[in-house]
Protein backbone atom coordinates (compact mmCIF):
# COMPACT_ATOMS: atom_id res chain seq x y z
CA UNK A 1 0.00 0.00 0.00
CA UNK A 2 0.96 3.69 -1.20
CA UNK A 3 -1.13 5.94 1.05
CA UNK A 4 -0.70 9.81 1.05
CA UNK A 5 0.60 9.90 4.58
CA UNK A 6 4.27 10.85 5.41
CA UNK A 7 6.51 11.65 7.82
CA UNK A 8 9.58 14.14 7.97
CA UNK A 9 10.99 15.08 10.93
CA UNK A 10 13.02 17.70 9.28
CA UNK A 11 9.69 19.64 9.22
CA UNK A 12 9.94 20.45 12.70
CA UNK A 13 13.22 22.76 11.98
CA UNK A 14 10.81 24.86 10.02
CA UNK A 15 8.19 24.77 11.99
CA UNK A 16 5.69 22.56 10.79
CA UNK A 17 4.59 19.44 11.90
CA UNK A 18 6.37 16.21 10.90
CA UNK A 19 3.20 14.83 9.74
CA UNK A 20 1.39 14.99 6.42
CA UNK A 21 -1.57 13.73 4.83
CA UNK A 22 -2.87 14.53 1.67
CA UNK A 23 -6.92 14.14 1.93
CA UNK A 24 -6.70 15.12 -1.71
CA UNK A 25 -4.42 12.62 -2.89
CA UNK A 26 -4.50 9.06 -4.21
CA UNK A 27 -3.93 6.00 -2.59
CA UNK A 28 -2.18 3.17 -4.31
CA UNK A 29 -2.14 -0.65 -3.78
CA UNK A 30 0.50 -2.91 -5.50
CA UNK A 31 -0.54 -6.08 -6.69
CA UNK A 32 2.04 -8.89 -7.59
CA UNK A 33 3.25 -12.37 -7.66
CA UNK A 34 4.87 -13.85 -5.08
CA UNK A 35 7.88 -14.59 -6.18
CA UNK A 36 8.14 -11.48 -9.06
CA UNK A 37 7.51 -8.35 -7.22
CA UNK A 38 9.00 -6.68 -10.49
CA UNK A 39 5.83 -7.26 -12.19
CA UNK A 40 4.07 -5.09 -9.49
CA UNK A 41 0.30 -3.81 -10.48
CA UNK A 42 -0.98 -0.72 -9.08
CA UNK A 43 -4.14 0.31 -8.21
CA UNK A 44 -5.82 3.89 -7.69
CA UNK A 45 -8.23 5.16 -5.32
CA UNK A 46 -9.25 8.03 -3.09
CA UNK A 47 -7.18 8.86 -0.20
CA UNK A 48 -7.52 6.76 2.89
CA UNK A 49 -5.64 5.48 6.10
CA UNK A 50 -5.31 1.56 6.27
CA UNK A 51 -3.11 -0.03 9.04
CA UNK A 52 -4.70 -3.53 9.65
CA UNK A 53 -6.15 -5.60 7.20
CA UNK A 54 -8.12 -8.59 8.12
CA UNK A 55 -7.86 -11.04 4.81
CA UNK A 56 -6.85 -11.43 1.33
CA UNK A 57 -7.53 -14.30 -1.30
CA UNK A 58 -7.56 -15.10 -4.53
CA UNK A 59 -10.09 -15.75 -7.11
CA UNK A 60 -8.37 -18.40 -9.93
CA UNK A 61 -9.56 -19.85 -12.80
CA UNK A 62 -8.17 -22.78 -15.28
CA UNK A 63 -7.06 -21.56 -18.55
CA UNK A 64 -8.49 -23.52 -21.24
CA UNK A 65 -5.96 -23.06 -23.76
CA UNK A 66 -3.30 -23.87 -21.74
CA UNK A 67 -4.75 -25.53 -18.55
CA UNK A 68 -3.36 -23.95 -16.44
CA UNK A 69 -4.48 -22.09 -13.13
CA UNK A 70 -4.28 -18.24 -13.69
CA UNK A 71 -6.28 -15.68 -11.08
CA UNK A 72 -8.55 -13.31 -12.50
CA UNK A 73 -8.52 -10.89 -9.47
CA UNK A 74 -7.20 -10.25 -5.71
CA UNK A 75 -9.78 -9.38 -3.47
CA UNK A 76 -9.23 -7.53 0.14
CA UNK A 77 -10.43 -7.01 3.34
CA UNK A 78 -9.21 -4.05 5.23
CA UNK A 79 -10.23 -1.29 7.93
CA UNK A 80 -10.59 1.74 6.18
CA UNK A 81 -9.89 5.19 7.66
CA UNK A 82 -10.97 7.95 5.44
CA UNK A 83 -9.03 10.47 7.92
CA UNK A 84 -5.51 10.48 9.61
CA UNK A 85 -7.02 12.19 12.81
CA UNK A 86 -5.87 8.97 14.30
CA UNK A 87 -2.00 9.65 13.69
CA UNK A 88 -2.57 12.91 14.52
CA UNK A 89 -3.72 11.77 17.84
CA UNK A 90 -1.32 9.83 18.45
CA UNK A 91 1.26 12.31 17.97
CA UNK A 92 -0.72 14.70 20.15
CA UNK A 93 -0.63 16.60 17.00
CA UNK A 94 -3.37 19.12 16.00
CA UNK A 95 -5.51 17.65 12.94
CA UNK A 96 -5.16 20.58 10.20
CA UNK A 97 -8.19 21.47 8.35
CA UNK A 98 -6.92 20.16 4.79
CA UNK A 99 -6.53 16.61 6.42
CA UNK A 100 -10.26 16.29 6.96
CA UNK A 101 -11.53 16.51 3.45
CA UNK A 102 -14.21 14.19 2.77
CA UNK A 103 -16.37 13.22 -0.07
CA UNK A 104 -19.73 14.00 0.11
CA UNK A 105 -22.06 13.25 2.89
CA UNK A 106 -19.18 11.36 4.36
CA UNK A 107 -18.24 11.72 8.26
CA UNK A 108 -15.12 10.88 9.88
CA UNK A 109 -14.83 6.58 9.88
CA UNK A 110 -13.48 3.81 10.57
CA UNK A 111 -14.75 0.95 8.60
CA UNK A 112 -14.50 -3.00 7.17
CA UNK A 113 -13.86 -1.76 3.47
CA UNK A 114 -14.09 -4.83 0.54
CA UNK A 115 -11.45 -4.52 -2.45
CA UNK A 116 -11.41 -6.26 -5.46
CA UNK A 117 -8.58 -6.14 -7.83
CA UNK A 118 -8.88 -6.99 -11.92
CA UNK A 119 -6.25 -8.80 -13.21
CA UNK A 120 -7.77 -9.93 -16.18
CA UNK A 121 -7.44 -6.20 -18.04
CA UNK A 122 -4.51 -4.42 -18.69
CA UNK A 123 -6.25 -0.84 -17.07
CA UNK A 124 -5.53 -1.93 -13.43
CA UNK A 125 -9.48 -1.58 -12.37
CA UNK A 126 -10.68 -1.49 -8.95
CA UNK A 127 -13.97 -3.72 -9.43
CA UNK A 128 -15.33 -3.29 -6.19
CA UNK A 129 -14.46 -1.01 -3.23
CA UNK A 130 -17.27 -0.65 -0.45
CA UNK A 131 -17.70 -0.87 3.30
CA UNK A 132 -19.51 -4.07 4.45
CA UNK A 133 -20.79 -1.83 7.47
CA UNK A 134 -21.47 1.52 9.09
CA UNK A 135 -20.45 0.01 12.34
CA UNK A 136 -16.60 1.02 13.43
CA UNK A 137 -14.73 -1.80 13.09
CA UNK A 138 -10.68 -1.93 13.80
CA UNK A 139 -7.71 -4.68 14.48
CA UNK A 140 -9.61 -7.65 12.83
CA UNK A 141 -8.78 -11.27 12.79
CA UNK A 142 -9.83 -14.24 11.27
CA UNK A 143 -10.25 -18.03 11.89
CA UNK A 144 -6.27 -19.14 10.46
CA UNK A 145 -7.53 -21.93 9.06
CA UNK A 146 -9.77 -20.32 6.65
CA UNK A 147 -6.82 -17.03 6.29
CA UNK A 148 -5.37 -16.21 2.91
CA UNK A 149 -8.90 -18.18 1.27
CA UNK A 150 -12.46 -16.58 0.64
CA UNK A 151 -13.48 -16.72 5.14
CA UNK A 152 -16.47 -16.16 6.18
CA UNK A 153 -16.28 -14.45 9.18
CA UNK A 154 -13.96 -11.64 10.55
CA UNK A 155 -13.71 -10.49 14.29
CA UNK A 156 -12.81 -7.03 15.39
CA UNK A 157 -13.24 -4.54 18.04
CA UNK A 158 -16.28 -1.45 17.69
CA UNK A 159 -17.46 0.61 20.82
CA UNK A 160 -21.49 0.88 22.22
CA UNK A 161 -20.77 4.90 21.64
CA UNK A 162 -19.57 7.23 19.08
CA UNK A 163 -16.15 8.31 19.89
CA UNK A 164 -14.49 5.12 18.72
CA UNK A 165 -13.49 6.51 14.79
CA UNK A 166 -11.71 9.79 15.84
CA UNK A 167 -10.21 8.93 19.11
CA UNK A 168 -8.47 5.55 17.77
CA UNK A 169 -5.23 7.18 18.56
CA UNK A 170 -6.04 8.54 22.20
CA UNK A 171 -7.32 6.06 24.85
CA UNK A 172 -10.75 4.19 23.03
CA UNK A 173 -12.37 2.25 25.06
CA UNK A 174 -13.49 -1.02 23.53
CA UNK A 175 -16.68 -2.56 25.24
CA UNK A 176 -17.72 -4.26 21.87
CA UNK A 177 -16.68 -7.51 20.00
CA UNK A 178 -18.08 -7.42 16.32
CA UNK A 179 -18.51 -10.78 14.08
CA UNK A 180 -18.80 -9.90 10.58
CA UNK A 181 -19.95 -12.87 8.25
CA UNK A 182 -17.96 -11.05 5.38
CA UNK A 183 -19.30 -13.74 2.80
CA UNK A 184 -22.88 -12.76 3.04
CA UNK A 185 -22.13 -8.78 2.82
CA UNK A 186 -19.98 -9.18 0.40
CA UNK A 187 -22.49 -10.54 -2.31
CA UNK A 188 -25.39 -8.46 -0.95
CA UNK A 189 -22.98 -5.23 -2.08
CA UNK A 190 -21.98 -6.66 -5.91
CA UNK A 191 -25.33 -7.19 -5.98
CA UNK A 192 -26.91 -3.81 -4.62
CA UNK A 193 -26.42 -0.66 -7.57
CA UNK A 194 -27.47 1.52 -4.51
CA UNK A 195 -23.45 0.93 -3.11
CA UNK A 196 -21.65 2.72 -4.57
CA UNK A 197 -17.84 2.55 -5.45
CA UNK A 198 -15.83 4.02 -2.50
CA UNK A 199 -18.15 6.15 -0.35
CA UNK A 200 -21.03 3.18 -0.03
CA UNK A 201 -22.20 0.96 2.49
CA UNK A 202 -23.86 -2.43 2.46
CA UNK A 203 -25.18 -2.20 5.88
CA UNK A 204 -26.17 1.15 7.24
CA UNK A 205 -27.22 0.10 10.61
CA UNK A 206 -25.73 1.92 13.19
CA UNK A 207 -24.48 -0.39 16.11
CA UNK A 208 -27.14 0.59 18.66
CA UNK A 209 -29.27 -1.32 16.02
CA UNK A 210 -27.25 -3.98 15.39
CA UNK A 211 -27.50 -4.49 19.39
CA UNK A 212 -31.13 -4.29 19.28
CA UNK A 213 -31.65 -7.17 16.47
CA UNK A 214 -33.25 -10.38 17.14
CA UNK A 215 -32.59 -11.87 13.65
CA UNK A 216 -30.76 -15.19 14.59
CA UNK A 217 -29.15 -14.65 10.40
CA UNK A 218 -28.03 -11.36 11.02
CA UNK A 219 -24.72 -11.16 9.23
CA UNK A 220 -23.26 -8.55 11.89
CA UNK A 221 -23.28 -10.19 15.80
CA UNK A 222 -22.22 -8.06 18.61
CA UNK A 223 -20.61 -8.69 21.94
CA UNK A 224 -21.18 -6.20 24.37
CA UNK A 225 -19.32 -6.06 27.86
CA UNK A 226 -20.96 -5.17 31.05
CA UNK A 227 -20.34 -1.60 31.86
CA UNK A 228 -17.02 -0.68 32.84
CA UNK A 229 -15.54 -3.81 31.13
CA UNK A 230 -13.20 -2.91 28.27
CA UNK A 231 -11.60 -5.13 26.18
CA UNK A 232 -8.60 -5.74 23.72
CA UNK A 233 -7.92 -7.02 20.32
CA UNK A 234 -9.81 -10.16 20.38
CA UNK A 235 -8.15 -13.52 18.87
CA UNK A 236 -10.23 -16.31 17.18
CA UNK A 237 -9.31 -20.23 18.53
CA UNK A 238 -10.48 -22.92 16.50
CA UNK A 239 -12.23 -26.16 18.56
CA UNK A 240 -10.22 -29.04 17.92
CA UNK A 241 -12.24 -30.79 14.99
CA UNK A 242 -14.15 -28.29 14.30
CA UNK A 243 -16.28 -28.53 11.15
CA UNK A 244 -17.57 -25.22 11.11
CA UNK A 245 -15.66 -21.99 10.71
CA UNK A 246 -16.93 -19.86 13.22
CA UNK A 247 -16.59 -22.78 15.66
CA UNK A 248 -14.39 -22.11 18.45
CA UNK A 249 -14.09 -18.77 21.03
CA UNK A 250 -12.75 -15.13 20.95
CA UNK A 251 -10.16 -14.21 23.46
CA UNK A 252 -9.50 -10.88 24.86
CA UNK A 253 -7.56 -9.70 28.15
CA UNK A 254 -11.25 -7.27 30.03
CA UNK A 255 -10.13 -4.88 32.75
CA UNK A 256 -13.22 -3.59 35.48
CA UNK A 257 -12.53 -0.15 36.19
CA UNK A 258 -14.13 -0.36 38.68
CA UNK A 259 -10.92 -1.02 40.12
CA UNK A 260 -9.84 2.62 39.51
CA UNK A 261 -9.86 5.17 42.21
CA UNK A 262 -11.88 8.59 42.71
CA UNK A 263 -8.68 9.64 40.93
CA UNK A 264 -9.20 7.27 37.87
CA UNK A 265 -6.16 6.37 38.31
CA UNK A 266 -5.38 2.28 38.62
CA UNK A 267 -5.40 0.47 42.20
CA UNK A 268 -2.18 -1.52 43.18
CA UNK A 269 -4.47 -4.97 43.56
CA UNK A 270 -6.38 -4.58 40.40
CA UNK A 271 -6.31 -7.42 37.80
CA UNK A 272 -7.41 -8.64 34.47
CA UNK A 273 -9.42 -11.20 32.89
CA UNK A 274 -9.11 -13.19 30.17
CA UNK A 275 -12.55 -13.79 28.56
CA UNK A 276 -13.22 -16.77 26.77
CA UNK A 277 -16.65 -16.22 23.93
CA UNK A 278 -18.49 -18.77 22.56
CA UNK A 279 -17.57 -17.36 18.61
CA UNK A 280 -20.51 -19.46 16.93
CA UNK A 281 -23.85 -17.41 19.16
CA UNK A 282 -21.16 -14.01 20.49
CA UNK A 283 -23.56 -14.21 23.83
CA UNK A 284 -21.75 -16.88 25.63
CA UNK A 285 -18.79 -16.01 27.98
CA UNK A 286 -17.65 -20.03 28.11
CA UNK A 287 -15.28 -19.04 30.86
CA UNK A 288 -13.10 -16.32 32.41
CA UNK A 289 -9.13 -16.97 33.48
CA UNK A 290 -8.57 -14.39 36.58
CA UNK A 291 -4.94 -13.26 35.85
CA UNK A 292 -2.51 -12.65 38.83
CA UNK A 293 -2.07 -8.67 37.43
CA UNK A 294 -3.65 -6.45 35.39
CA UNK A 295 -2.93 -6.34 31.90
CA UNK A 296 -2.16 -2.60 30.77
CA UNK A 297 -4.75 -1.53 27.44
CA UNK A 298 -2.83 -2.57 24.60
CA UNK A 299 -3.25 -3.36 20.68
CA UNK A 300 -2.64 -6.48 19.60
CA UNK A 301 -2.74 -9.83 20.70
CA UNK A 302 -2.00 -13.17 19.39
CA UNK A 303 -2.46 -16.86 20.66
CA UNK A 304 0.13 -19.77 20.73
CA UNK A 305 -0.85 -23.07 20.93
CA UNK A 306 0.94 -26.16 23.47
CA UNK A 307 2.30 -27.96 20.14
CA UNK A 308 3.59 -24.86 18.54
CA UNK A 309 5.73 -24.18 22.08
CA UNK A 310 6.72 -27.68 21.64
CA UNK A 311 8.04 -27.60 18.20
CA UNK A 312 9.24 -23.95 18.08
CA UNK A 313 12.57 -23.61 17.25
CA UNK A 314 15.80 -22.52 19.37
CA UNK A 315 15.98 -18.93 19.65
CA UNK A 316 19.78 -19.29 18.47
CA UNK A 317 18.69 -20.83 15.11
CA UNK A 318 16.77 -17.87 14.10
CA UNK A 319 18.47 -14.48 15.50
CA UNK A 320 22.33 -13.55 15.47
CA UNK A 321 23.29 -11.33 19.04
CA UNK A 322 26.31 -10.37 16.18
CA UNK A 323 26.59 -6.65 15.31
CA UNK A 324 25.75 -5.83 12.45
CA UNK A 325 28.98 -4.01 10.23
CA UNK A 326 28.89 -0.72 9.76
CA UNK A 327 27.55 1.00 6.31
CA UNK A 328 31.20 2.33 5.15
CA UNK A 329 29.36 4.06 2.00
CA UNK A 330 26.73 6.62 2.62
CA UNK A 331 25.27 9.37 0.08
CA UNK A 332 25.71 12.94 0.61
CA UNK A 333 22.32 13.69 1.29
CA UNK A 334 21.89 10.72 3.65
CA UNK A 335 24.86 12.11 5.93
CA UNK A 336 23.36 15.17 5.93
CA UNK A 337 19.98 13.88 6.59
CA UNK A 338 21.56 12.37 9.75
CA UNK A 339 23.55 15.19 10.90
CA UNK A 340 20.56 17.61 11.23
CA UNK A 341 18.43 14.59 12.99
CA UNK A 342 21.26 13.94 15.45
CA UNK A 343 20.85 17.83 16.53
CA UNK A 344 17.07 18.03 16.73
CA UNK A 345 17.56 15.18 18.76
């Protein structure tokens, strides 16, 4: 990916901020073989902030001149930003005006965006590019059996309120887990003229409504913690023979503040949980591991199983403690470049 988001700290010795994002610029995503990233595609579209995406895959077909298996397009799953208030945050850096261009009717978000790549023509077309729906949705995760293939489902994190799209970069709480059966969505939007390229929308539904849905089929499930609870990136564990994909649980570290002081700040006995979520009905807490500590808010999590400890190898066959030489050749510029970074520290 080719977004228009940089960074220069030599800004700061003219008094701008290091950070720059062009809302009016185009972002690009390179598509390529494996094994031949010289014959690197690229795709345009409207400026946007991606920094997770939750799937890719594939769609092949068999030649029938020569029989062989060629792939007709890539298609992608990805949380879209169509701001970079969240970098901004993060950098405790004031969002300028010109970064918070949108097209029209659009409002600051943070959303499960479907991308579908044409191989098959030589103009580099973007076939499909849509949200699957309104409700925020960041640091996905999928089953990793069914990763890198056409899954069904993706997890993620959302929040019961509105703050969770601009304040991604501050402290967001997350008291939602959101199940997206990506599949279904997917072919409602190719089907639906209404969504349009870029700026549409398969499901509109805010998540207060999603909440409130009885529909056992509903395509987008929600978890919602008790009040107080807040959770972190949640990771999908298969059951052992599982024939299903969504068969298994979601696990994410919760912390109760109501462990927090008048202050808000964190007593020295409070602890975590880890939650363990039925993934198939997203209703079921299966079980809850009470943790010695608390776990500080984080962003990422992962989860190991007992045979991959087993057979994981020695530390000593993968990583060198050597130093690495020194680069005896630099460019002019480059020495520069470093010079003037060493004295703005």
């Amino acid at each position: 990916m080719d977004l228009p988001l940089s960074l220069d700290p030599l800004m700061i010795a003219k008094g701008k901020p290091p950070l720059n994002y062009d809302a009016k610029g185009k972002s690009r995503f390179g598509v390529f073989p494996r094994h031949s990233p010289q014959l690197t595609r690229w795709f345009e579209t409207q400026a946007c902030c991606i920094f997770h995406t939750a799937n890719t895959w594939d769609d092949d077909y068999t030649d029938k001149e020569s029989g062989t298996t060629k792939t007709s397009a890539v298609n992608m799953l990805a949380c879209r930003l169509n701001s970079a208030s969240v970098v901004y945050a993060a950098g405790n850096i004031a969002t300028p005006p010109s970064a918070l261009t949108f097209a029209d009717g659009e409002e600051e978000q943070c959303r499960l965006y479907y991308y579908q790549f044409d191989l098959t023509h030589a103009g580099n077309k973007v076939n499909h590019q849509f949200g699957l729906s309104a409700v925020s949705f960041e640091f996905p995760s999928t089953s990793e059996r069914a990763a890198l293939g056409p899954a069904r489902y993706i997890y993620g994190c959302s929040a019961s309120d509105t703050t969770f799209n601009t304040s991604l970069g501050k402290a967001s709480k997350i008291d939602c887990l959101v199940k997206m059966d990506a599949e279904t969505l997917i072919k409602r939007g190719k089907k639906d003229s209404s969504v349009v390229p870029v700026t549409g929308c398969v499901d509109q539904r805010t998540i207060t409504e999603v909440l409130a849905s009885t529909d056992c089929h509903d395509p987008i499930q929600v978890f919602q913690f008790p009040p107080r609870h807040f959770a972190q990136e949640p990771r999908f564990v298969s059951r052992k023979g599982a024939t299903r994909e969504d068969d298994g649980w979601l696990l994410s570290y919760v912390f109760d503040e109501s462990q927090l002081d008048e202050d808000g700040e964190c007593i020295l006995e409070a602890k975590s949980d880890l939650w363990i979520i039925d993934a198939t009905d997203m209703k079921t807490v299966v079980g809850k591991v009470h943790l010695p500590m608390r776990v500080t808010y984080g962003l990422h999590g992962t989860f190991i199983d007992e045979a991959k400890i087993i057979h994981q190898r020695p530390v000593e066959t993968i990583r060198s403690l050597q130093a690495r030489p020194e680069i005896q050749e630099r460019g002019s510029w480059l020495s520069i470049r470093g010079y003037i970074e060493r004295c703005l520290g």
